[in-house]
N, C-alpha and C. Protein backbone atom coordinates (compact mmCIF):
# COMPACT_ATOMS: atom_id res chain seq x y z
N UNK A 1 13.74 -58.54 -11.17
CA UNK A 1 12.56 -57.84 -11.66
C UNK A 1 11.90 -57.05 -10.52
N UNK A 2 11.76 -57.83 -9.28
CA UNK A 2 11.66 -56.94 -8.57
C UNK A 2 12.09 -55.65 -7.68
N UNK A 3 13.20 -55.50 -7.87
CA UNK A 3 14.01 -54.67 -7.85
C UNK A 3 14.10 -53.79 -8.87
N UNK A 4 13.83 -53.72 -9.67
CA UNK A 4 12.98 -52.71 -11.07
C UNK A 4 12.00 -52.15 -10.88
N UNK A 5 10.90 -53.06 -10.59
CA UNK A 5 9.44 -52.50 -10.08
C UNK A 5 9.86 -51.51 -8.71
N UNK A 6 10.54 -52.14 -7.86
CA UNK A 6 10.56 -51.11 -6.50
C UNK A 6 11.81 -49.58 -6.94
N UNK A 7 12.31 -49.91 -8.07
CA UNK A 7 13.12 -48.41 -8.01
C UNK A 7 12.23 -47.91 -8.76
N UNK A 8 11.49 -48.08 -9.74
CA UNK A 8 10.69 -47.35 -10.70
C UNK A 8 9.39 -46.75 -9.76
N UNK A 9 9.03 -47.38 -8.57
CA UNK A 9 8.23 -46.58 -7.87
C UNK A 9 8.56 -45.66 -7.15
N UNK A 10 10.02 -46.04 -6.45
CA UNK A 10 10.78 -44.64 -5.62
C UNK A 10 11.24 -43.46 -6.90
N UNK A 11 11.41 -43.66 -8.23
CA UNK A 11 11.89 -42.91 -8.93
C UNK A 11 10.41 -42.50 -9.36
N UNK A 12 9.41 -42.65 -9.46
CA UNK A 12 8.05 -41.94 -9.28
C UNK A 12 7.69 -41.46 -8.40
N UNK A 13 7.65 -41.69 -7.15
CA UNK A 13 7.10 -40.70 -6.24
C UNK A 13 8.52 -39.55 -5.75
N UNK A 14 9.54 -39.79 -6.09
CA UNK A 14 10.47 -38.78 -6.23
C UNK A 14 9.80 -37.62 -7.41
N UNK A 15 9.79 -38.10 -8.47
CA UNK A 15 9.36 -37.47 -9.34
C UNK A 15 7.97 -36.47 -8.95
N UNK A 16 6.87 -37.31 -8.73
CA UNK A 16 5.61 -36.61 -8.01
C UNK A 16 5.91 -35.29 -6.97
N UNK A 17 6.99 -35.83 -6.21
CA UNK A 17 6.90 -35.06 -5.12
C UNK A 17 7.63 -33.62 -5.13
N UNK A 18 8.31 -33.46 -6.27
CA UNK A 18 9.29 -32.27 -6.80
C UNK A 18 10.27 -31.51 -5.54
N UNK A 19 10.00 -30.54 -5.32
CA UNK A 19 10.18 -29.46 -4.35
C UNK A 19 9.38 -28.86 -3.78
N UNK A 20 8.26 -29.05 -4.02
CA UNK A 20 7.01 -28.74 -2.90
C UNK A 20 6.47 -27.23 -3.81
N UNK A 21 7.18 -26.72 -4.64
CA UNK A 21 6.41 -25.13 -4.88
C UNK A 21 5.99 -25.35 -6.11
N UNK A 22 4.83 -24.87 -6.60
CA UNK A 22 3.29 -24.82 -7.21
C UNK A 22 3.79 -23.55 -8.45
N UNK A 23 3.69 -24.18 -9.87
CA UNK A 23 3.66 -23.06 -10.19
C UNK A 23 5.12 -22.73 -11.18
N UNK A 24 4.96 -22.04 -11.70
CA UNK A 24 6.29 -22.03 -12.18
C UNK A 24 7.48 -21.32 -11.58
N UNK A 25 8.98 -21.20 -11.73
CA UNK A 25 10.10 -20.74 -11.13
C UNK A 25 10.16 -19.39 -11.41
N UNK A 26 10.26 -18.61 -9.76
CA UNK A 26 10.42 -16.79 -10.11
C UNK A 26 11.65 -16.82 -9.49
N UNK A 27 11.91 -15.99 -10.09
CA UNK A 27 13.49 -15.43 -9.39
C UNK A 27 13.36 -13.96 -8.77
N UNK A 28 14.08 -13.84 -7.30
CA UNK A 28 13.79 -12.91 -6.85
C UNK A 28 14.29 -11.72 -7.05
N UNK A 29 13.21 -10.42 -6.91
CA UNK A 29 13.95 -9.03 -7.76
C UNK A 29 15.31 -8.51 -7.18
N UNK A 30 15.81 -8.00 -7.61
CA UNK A 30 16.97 -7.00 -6.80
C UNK A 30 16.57 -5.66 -6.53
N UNK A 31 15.99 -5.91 -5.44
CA UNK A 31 16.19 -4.10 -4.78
C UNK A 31 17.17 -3.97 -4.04
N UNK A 32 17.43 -2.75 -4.21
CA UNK A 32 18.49 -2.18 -2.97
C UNK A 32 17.86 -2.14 -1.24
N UNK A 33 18.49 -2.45 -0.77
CA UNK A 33 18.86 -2.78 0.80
C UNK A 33 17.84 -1.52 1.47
N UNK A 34 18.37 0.02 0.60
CA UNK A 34 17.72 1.16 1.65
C UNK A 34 16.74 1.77 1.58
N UNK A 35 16.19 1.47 0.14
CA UNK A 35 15.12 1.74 -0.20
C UNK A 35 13.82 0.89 0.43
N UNK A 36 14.34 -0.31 0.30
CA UNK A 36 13.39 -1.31 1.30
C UNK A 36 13.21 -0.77 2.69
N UNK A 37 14.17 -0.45 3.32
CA UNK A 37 14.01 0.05 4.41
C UNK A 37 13.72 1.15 4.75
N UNK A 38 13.56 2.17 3.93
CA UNK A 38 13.11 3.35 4.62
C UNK A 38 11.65 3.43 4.21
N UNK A 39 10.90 4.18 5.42
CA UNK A 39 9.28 4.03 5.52
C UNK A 39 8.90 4.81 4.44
N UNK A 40 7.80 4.73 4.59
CA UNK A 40 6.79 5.82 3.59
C UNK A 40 6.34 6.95 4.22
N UNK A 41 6.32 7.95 3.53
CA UNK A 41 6.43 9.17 4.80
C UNK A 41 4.39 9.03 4.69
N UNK A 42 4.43 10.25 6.28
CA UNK A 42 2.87 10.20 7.23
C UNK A 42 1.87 11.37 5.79
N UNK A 43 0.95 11.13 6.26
CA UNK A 43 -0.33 11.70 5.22
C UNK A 43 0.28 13.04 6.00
N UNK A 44 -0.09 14.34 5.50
CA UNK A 44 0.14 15.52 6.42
C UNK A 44 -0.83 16.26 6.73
N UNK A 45 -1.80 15.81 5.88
CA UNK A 45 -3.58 16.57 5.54
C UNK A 45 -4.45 15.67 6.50
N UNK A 46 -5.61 16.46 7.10
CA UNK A 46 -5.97 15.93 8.07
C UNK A 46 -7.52 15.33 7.28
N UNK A 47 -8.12 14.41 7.74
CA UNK A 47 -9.13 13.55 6.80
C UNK A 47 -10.27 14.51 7.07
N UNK A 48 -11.06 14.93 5.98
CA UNK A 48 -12.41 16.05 6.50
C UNK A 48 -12.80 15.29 7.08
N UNK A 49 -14.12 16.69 8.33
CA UNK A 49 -14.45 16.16 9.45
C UNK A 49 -15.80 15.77 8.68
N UNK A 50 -16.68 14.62 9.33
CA UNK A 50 -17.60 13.48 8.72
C UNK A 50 -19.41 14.91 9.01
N UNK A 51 -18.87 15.51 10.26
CA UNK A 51 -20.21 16.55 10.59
C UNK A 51 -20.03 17.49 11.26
N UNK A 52 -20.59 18.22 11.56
CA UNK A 52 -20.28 19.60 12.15
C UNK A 52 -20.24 19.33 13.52
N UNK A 53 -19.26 20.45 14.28
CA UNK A 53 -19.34 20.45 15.79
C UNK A 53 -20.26 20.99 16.31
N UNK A 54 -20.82 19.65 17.56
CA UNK A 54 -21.68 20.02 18.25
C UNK A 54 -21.56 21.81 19.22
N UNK A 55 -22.42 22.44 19.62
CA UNK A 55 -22.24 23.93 20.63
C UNK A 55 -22.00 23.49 21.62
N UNK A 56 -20.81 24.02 22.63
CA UNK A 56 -20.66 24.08 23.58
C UNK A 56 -21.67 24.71 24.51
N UNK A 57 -21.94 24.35 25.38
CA UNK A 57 -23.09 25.42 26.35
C UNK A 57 -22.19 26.34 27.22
């Protein structure tokens, strides 16, 4: 009997302890390899200026 009681607790905290991730099962997307890797191209427009330039003396 005691040997019942002690597997039924290792077969519970097995149980409790799962695989550690929260949540339900995602499977990961398939992207292609080069698309991931190539950057995002640079802004080319320059951000307006916030105030006018000060006069040179």
């Amino acid at each position: 009997m005691r040997r019942l009681s002690l597997l039924c607790l290792v077969a519970l905290a097995f149980a409790l302890a799962g695989c550690g991730n929260k949540g339900p099962l995602v499977m990961p997307t398939k992207t292609p390899a080069a698309a991931a890797t190539t950057p995002a191209p640079a802004a080319s427009t320059p951000a307006p200026a916030t105030s006018a330039p000060t006069p040179q003396p």
